[in-house]
C-alpha atoms as a PDB file:
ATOM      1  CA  UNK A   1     137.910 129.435 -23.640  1.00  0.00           C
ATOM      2  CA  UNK A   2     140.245 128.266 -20.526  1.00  0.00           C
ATOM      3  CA  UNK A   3     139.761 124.869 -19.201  1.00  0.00           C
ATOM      4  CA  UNK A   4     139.319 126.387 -15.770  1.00  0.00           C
ATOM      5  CA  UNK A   5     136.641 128.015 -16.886  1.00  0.00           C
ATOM      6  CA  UNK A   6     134.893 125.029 -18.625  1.00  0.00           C
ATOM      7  CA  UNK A   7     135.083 123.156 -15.619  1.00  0.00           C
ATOM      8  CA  UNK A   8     133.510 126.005 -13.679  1.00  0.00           C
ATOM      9  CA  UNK A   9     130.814 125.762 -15.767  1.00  0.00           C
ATOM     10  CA  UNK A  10     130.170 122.903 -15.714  1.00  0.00           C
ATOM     11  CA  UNK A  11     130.049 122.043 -11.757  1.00  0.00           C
ATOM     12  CA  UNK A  12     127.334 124.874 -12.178  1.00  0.00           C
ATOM     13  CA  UNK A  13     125.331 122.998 -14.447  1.00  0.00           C
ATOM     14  CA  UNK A  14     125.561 119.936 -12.901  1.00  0.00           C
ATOM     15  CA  UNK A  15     125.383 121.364  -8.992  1.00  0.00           C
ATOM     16  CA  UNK A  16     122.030 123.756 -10.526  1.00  0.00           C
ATOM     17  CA  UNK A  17     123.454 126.256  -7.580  1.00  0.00           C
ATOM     18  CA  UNK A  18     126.169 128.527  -8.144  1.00  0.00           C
ATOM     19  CA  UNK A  19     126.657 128.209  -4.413  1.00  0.00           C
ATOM     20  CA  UNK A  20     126.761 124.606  -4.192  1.00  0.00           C
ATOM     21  CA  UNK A  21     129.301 124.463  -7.099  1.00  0.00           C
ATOM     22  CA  UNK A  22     131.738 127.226  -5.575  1.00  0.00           C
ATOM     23  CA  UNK A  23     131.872 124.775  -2.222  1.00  0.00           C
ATOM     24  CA  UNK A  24     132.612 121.951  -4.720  1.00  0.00           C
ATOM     25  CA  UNK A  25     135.486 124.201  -6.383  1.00  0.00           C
ATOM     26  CA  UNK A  26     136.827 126.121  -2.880  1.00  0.00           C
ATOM     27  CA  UNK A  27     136.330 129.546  -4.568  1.00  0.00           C
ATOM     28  CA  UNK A  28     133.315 132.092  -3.504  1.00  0.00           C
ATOM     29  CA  UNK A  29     130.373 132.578  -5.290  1.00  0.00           C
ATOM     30  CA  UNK A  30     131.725 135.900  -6.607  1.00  0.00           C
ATOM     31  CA  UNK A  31     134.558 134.391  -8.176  1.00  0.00           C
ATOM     32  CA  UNK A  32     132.755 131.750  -9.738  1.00  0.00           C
ATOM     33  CA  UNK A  33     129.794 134.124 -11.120  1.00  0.00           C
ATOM     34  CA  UNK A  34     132.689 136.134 -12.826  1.00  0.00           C
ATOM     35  CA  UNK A  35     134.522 133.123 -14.774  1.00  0.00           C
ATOM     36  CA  UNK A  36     130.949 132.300 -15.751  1.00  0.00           C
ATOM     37  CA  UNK A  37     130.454 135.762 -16.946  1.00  0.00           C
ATOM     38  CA  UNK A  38     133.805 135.684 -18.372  1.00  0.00           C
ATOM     39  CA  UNK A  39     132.852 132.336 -20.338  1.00  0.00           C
ATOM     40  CA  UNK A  40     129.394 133.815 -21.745  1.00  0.00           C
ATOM     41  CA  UNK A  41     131.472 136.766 -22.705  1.00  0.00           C
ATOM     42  CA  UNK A  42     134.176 134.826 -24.684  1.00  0.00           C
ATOM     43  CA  UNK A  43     131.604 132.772 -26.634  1.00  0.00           C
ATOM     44  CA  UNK A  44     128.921 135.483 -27.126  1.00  0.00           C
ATOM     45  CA  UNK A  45     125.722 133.481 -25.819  1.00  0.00           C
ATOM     46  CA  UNK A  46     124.464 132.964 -23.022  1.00  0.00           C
ATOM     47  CA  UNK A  47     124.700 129.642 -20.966  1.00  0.00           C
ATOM     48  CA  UNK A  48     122.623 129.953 -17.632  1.00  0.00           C
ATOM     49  CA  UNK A  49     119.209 131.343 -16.812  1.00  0.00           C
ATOM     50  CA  UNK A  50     119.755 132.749 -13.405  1.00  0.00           C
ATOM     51  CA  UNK A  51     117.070 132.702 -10.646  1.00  0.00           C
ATOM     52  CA  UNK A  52     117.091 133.917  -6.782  1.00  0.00           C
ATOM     53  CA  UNK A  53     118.110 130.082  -5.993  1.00  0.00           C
ATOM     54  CA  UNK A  54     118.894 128.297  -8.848  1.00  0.00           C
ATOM     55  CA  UNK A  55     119.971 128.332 -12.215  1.00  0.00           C
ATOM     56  CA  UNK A  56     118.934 126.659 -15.357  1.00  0.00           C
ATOM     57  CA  UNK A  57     120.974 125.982 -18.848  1.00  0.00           C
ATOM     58  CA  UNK A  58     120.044 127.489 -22.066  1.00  0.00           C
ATOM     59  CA  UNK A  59     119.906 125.806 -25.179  1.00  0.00           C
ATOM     60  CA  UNK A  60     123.367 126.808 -26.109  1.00  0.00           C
ATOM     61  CA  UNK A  61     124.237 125.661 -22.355  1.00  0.00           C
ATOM     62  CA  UNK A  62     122.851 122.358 -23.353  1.00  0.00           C
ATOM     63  CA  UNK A  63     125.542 122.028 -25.843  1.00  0.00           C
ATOM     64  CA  UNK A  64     128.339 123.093 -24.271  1.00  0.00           C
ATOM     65  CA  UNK A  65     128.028 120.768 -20.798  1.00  0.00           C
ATOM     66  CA  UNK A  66     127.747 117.972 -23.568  1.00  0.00           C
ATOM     67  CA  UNK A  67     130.998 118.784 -25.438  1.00  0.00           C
ATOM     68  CA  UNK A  68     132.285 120.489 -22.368  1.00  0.00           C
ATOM     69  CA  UNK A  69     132.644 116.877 -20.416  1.00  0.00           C
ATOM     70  CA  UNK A  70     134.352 115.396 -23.393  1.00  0.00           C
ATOM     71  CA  UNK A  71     136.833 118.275 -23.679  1.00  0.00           C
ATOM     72  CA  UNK A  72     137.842 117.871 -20.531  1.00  0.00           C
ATOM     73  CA  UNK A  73     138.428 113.825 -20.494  1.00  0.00           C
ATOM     74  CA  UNK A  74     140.484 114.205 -23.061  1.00  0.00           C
ATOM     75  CA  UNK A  75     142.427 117.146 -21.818  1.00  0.00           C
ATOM     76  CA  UNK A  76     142.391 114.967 -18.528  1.00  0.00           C
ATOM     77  CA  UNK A  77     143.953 111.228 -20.149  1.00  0.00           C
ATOM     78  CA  UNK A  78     146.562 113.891 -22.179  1.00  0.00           C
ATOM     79  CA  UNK A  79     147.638 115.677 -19.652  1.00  0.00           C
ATOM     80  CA  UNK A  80     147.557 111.596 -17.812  1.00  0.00           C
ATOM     81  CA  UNK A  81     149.846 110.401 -20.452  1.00  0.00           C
ATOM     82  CA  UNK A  82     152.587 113.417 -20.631  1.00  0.00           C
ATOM     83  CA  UNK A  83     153.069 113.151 -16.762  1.00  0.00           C
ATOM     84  CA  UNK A  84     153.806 109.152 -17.296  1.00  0.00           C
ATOM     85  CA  UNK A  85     155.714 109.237 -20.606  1.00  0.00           C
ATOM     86  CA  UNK A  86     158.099 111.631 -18.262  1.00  0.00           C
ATOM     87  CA  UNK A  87     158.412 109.288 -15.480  1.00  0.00           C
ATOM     88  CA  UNK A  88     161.494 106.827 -15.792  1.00  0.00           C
ATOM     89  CA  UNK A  89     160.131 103.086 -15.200  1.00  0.00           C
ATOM     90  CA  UNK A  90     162.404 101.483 -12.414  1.00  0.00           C
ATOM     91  CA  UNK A  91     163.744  97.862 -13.536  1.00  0.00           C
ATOM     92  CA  UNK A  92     165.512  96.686 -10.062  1.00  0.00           C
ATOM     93  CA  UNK A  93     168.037  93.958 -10.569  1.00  0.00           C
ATOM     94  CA  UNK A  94     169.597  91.413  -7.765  1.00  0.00           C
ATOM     95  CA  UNK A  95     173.145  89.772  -8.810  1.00  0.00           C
ATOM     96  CA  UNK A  96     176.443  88.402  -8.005  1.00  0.00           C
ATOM     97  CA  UNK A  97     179.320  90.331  -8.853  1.00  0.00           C
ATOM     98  CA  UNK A  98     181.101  86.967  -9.263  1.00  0.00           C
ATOM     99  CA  UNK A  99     178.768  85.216 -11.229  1.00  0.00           C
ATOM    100  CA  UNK A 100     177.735  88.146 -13.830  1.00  0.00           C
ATOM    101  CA  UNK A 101     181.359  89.761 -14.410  1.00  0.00           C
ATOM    102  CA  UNK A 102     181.267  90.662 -18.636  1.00  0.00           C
ATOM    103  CA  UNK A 103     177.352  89.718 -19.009  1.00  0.00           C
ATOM    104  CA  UNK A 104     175.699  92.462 -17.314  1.00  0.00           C
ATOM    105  CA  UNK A 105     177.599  95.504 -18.267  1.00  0.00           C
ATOM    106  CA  UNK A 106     176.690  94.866 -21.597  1.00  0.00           C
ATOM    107  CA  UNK A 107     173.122  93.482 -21.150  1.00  0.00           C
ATOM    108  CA  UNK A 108     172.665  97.310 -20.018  1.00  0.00           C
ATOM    109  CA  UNK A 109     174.323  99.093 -22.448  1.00  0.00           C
ATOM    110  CA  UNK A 110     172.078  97.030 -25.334  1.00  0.00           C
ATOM    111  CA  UNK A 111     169.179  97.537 -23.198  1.00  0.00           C
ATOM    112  CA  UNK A 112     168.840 101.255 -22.554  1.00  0.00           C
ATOM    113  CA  UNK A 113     169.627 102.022 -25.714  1.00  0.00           C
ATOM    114  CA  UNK A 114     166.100 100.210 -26.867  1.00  0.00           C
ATOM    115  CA  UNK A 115     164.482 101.494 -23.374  1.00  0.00           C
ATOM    116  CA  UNK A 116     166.044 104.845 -22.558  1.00  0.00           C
ATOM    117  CA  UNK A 117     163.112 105.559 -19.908  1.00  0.00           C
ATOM    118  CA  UNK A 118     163.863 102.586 -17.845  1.00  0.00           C
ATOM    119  CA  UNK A 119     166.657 102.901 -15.349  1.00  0.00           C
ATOM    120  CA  UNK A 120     168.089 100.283 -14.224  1.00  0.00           C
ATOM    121  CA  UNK A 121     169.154  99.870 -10.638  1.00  0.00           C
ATOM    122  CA  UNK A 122     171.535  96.860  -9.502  1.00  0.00           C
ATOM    123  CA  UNK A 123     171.768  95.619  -6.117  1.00  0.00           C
ATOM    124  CA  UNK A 124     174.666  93.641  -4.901  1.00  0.00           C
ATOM    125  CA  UNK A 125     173.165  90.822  -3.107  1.00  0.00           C
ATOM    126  CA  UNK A 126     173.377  87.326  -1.835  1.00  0.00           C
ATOM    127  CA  UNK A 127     171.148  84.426  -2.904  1.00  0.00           C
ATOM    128  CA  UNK A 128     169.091  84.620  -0.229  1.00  0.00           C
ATOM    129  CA  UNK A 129     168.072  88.336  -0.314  1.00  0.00           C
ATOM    130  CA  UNK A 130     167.569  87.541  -4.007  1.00  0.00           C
ATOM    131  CA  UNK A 131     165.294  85.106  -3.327  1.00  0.00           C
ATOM    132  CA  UNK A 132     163.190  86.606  -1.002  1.00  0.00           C
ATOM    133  CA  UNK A 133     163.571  90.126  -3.312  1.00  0.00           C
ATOM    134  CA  UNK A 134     161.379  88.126  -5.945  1.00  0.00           C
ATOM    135  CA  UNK A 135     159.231  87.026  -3.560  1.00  0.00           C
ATOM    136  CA  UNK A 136     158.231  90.178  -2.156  1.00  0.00           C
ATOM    137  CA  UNK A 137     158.407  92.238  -5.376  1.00  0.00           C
ATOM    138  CA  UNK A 138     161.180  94.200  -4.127  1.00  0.00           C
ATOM    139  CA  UNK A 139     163.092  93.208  -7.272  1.00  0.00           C
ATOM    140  CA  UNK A 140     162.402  92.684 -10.572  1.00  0.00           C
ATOM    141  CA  UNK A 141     165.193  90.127 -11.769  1.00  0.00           C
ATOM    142  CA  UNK A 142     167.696  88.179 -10.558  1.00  0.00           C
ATOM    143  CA  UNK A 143     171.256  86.928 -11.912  1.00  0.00           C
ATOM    144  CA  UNK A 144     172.456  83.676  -9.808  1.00  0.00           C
ATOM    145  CA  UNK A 145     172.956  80.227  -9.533  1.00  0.00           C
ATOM    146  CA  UNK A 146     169.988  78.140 -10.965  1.00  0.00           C
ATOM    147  CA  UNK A 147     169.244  76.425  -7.707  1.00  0.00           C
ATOM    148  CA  UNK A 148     168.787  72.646  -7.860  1.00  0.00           C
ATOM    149  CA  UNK A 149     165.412  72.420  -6.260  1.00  0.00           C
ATOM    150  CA  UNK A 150     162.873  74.897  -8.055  1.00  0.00           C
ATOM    151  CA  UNK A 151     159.403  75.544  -7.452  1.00  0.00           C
ATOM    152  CA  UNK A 152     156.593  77.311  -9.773  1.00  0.00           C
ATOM    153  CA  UNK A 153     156.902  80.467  -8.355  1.00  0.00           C
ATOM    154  CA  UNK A 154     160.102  81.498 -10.405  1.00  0.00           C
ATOM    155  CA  UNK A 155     160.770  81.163 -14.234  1.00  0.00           C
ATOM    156  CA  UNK A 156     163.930  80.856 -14.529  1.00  0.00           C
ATOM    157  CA  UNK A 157     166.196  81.374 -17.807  1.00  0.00           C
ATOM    158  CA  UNK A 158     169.059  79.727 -18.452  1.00  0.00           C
ATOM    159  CA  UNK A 159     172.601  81.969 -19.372  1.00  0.00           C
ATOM    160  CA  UNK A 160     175.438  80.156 -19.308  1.00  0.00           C
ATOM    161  CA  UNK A 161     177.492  77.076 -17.909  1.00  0.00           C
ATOM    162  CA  UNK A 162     180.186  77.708 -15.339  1.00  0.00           C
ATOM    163  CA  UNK A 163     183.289  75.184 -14.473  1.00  0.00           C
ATOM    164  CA  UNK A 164     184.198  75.256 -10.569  1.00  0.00           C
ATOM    165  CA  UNK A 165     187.476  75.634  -9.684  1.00  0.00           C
ATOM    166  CA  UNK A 166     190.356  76.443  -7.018  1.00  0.00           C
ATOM    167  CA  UNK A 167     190.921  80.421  -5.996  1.00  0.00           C
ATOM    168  CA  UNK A 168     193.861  80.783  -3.694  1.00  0.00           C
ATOM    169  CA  UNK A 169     196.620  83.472  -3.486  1.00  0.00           C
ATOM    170  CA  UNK A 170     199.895  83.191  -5.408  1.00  0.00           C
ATOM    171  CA  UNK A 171     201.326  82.596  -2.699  1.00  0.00           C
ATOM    172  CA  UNK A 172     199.906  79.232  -1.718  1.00  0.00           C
ATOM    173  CA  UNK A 173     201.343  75.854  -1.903  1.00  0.00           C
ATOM    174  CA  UNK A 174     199.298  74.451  -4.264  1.00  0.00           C
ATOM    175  CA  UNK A 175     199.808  77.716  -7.070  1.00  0.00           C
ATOM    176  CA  UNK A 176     202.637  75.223  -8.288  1.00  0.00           C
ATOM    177  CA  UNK A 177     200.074  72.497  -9.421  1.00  0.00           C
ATOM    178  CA  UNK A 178     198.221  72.634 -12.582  1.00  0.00           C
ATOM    179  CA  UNK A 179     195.494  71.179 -11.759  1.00  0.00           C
ATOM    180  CA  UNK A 180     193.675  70.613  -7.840  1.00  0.00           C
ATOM    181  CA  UNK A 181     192.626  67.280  -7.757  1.00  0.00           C
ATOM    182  CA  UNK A 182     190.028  66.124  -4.143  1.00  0.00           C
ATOM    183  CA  UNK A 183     193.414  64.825  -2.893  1.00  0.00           C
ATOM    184  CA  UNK A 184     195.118  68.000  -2.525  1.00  0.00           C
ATOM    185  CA  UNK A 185     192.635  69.526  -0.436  1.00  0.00           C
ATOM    186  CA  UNK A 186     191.724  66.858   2.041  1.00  0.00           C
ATOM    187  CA  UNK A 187     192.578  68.573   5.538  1.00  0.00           C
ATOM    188  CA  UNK A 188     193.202  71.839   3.415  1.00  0.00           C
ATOM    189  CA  UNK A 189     191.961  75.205   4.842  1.00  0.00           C
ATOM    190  CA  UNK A 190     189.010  76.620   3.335  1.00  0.00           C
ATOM    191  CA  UNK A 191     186.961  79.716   3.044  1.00  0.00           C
ATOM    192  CA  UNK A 192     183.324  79.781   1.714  1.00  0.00           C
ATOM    193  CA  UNK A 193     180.595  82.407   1.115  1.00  0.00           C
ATOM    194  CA  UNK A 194     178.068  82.301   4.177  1.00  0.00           C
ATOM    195  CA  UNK A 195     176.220  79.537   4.893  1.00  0.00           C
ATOM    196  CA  UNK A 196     173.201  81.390   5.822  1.00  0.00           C
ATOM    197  CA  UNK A 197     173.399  83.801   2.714  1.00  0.00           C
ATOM    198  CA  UNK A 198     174.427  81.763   0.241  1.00  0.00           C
ATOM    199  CA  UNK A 199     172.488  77.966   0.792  1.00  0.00           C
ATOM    200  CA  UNK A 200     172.782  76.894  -2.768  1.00  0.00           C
ATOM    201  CA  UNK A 201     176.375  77.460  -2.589  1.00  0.00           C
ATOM    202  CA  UNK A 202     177.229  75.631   0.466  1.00  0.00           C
ATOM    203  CA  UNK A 203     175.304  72.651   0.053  1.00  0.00           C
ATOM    204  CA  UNK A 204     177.025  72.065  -3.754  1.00  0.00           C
ATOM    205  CA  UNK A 205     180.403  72.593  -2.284  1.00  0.00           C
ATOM    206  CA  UNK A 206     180.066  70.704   0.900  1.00  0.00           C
ATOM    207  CA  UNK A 207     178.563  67.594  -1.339  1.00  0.00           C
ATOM    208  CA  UNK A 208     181.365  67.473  -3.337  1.00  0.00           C
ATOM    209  CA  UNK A 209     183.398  67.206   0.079  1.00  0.00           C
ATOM    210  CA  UNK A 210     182.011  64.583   0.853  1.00  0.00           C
ATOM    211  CA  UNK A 211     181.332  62.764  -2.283  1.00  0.00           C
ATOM    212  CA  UNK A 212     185.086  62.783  -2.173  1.00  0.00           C
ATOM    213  CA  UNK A 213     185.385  61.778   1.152  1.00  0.00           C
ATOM    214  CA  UNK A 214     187.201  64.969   1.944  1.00  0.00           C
ATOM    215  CA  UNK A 215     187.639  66.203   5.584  1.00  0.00           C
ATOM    216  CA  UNK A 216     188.529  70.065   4.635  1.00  0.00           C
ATOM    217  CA  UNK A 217     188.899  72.700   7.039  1.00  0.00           C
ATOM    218  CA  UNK A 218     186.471  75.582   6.594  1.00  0.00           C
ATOM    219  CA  UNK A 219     188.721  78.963   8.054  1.00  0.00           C
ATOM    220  CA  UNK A 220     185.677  81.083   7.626  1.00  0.00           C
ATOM    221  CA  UNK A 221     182.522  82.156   5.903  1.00  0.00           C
ATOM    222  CA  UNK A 222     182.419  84.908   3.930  1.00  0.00           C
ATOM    223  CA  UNK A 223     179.197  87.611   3.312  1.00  0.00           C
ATOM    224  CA  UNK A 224     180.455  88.324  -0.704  1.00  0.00           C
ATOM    225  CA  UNK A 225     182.211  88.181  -2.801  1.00  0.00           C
ATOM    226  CA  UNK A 226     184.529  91.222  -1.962  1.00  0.00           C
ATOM    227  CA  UNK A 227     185.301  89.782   1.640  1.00  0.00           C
ATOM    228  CA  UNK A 228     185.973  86.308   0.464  1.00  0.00           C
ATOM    229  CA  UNK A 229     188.518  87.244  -1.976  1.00  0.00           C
ATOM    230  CA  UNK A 230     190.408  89.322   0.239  1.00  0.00           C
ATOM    231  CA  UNK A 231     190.455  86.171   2.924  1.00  0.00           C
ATOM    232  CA  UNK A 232     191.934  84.641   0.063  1.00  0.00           C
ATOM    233  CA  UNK A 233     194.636  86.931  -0.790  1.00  0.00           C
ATOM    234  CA  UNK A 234     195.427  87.246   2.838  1.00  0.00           C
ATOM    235  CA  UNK A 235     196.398  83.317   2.758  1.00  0.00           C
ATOM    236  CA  UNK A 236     193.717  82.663   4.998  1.00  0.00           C
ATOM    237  CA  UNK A 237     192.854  79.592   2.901  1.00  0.00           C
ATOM    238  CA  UNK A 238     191.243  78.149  -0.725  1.00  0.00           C
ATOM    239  CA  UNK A 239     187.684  78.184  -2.532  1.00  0.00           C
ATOM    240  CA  UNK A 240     186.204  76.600  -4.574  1.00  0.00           C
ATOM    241  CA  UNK A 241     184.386  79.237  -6.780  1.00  0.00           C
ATOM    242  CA  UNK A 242     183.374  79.599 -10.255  1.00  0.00           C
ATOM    243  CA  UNK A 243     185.811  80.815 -12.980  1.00  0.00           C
ATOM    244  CA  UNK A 244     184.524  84.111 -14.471  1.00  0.00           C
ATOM    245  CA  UNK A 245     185.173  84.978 -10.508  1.00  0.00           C
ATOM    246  CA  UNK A 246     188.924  85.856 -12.194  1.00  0.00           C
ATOM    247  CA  UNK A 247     186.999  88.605 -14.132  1.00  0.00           C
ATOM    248  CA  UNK A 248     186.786  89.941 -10.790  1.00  0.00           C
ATOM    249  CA  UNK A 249     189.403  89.430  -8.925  1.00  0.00           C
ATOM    250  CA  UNK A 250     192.637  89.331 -11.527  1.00  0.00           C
ATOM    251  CA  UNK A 251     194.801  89.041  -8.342  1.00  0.00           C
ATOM    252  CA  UNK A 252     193.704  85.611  -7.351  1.00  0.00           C
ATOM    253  CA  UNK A 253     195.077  82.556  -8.985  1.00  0.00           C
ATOM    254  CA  UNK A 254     192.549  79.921 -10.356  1.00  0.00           C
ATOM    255  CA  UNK A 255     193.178  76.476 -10.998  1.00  0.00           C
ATOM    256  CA  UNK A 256     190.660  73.985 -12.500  1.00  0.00           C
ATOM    257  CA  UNK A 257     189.615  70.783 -11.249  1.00  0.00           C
ATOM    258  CA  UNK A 258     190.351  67.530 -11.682  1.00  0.00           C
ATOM    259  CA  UNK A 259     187.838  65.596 -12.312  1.00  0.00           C
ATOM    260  CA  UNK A 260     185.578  68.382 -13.406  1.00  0.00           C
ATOM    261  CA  UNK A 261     182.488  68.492 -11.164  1.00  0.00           C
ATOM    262  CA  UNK A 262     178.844  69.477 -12.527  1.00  0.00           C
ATOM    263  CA  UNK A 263     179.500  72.747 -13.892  1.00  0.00           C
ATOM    264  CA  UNK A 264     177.084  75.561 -12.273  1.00  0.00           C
ATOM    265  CA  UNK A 265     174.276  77.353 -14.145  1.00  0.00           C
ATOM    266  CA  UNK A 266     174.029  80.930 -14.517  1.00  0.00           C
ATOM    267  CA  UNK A 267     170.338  82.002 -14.511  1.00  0.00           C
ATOM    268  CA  UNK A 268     168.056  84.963 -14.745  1.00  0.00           C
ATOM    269  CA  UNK A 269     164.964  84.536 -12.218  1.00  0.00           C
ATOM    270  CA  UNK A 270     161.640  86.088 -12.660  1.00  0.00           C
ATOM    271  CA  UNK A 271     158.746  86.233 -10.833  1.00  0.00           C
ATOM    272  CA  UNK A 272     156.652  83.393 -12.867  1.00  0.00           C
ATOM    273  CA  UNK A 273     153.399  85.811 -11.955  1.00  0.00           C
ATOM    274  CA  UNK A 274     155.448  88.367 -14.219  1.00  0.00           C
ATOM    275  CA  UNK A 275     157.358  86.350 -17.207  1.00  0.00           C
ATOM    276  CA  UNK A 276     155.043  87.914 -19.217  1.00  0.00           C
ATOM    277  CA  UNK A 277     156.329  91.663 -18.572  1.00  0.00           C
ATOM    278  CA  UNK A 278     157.589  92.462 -21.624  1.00  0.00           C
ATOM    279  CA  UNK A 279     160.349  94.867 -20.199  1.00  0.00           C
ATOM    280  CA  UNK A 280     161.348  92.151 -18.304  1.00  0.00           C
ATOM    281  CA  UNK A 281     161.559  89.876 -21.204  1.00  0.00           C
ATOM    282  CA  UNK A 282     163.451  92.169 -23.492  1.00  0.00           C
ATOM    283  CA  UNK A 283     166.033  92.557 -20.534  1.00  0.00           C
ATOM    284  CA  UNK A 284     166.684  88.926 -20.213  1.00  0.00           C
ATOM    285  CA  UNK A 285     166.763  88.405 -23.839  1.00  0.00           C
ATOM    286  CA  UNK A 286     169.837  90.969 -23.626  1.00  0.00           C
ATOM    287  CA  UNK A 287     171.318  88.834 -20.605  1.00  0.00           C
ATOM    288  CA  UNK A 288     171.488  86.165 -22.753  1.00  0.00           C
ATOM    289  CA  UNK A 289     172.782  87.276 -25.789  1.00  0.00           C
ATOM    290  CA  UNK A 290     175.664  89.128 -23.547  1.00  0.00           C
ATOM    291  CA  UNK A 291     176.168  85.950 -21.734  1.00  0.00           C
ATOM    292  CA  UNK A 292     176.714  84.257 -25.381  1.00  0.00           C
ATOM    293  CA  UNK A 293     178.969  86.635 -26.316  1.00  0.00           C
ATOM    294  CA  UNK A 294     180.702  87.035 -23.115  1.00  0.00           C
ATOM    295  CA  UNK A 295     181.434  83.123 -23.147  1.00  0.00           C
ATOM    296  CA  UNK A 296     182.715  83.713 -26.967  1.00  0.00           C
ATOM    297  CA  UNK A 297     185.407  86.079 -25.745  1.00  0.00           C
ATOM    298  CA  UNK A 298     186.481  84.200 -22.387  1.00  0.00           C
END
């Protein structure tokens, strides 16, 4: 007995016109009479009384529209559940380059390995578009700076603790110093990543300014990482940026400073609608453990 058949059979029963039920189907009554025929042939009763108009089940009819419709749910959720144990679940993820250099490579590699159907896809973005990625459910996580001000709409996991420092080009003046105190960079030229993209970012580095009391020279803003680095190199001027960015960038030279301000925090964001994903919470749980063992090896 063919599924194709069954549900032939059973639009007849339930339609009472093989007419009816070959509209329902978009075959011709001919067609249908002859997988009905086929059916009846294949199980050796007979299923429908056939009048001018109408027909009408037999007993062994009876029983087969009964098990019939269960047959077919079941073949149905099967075939349901092969078509979406073959589709690859799509686990979009925002980050810095800067901020997630030796966390999220192997975050990944632990991750598929326990969720081979999930592909991840990472999106080089600023804070902003990360922000309003969550928002609009464009992404799934985020890897940033933990902003200051937070609001319910984003659970937010903490990874690791960052120290600031100075990025400049070997080159530089200052390359001789150990350490960059404020001192050294009052009136100093300065690049920084976009106001615009990256709001967080400028509004801790321009407080320190002037918590310091610092008149520095911003050169330029920068849209990433990749641009703002190269500005650097270039001599264009200094940053203050955090250190893993010399995972990055081995070309720059980094100096700390002195007196350390607040270091920054590294966090994954979630939706707080979908914290309790639990793809989403086995990823982060790998974020963090690489971000443990990436801060073991730096």
């Amino acid at each position: 007995m063919e599924l194709r058949q069954l549900r032939s059979f059973i639009a007849v029963a339930e339609d009472g016109v093989i007419s009816r039920a070959a509209q329902r189907l978009h075959l011709t009554q001919s067609a249908l009479s002859r997988q009905i025929k086929a059916l009846e042939e294949d199980l050796g009763v007979t299923l429908l009384e056939r009048s001018a108009h109408s027909v009408k089940l037999t007993q062994e009819g009876e029983v087969l529209l009964k098990e019939g419709r269960g047959v077919l749910e079941r073949a149905d959720a099967a075939v349901t559940k092969v078509r979406a144990a073959g589709k690859a679940v799509l686990l979009r993820v925002g980050y810095a380059p800067t901020l997630t250099a030796g966390i999220l490579p192997l975050a990944i590699s632990a991750f598929t390995q326990k969720h081979p159907r999930v592909r991840v896809e990472l999106l080089d973005l600023s804070s902003t578009e990360m922000r309003t990625g969550l928002d609009q459910g464009s992404l799934d996580v985020v890897m940033t700076v933990k902003p200051a001000k937070l609001d319910e709409s984003i659970h937010w996991e903490s990874l690791l603790q960052e120290a600031w420092c100075v990025a400049m080009s070997p080159n530089h003046p200052l390359n001789a110093k150990k350490s960059i105190a404020p001192a050294h960079l009052d009136g100093a030229r300065m690049v920084l990543f976009s106001q615009q993209e990256y709001p967080e970012y400028w509004q801790r580095v321009t407080s320190w300014f002037k918590g310091h009391g610092m008149n520095a020279l911003i050169a330029g803003e920068y849209d990433g990482a990749n641009s703002l680095a190269s500005a650097i190199e270039a001599g264009l001027g200094v940053a203050l940026v955090v250190e893993r960015m010399a995972c990055s960038f081995p070309r720059l030279s980094l100096k700390p400073l002195k007196p350390e301000p607040e270091p920054v925090c590294i966090a994954a964001g979630v939706s707080a609608a979908r914290r309790s994903d639990m793809i989403l919470q086995v990823f982060v749980e790998e974020l963090k453990r690489a971000a443990k063992e990436s801060a073991r090896r730096v």
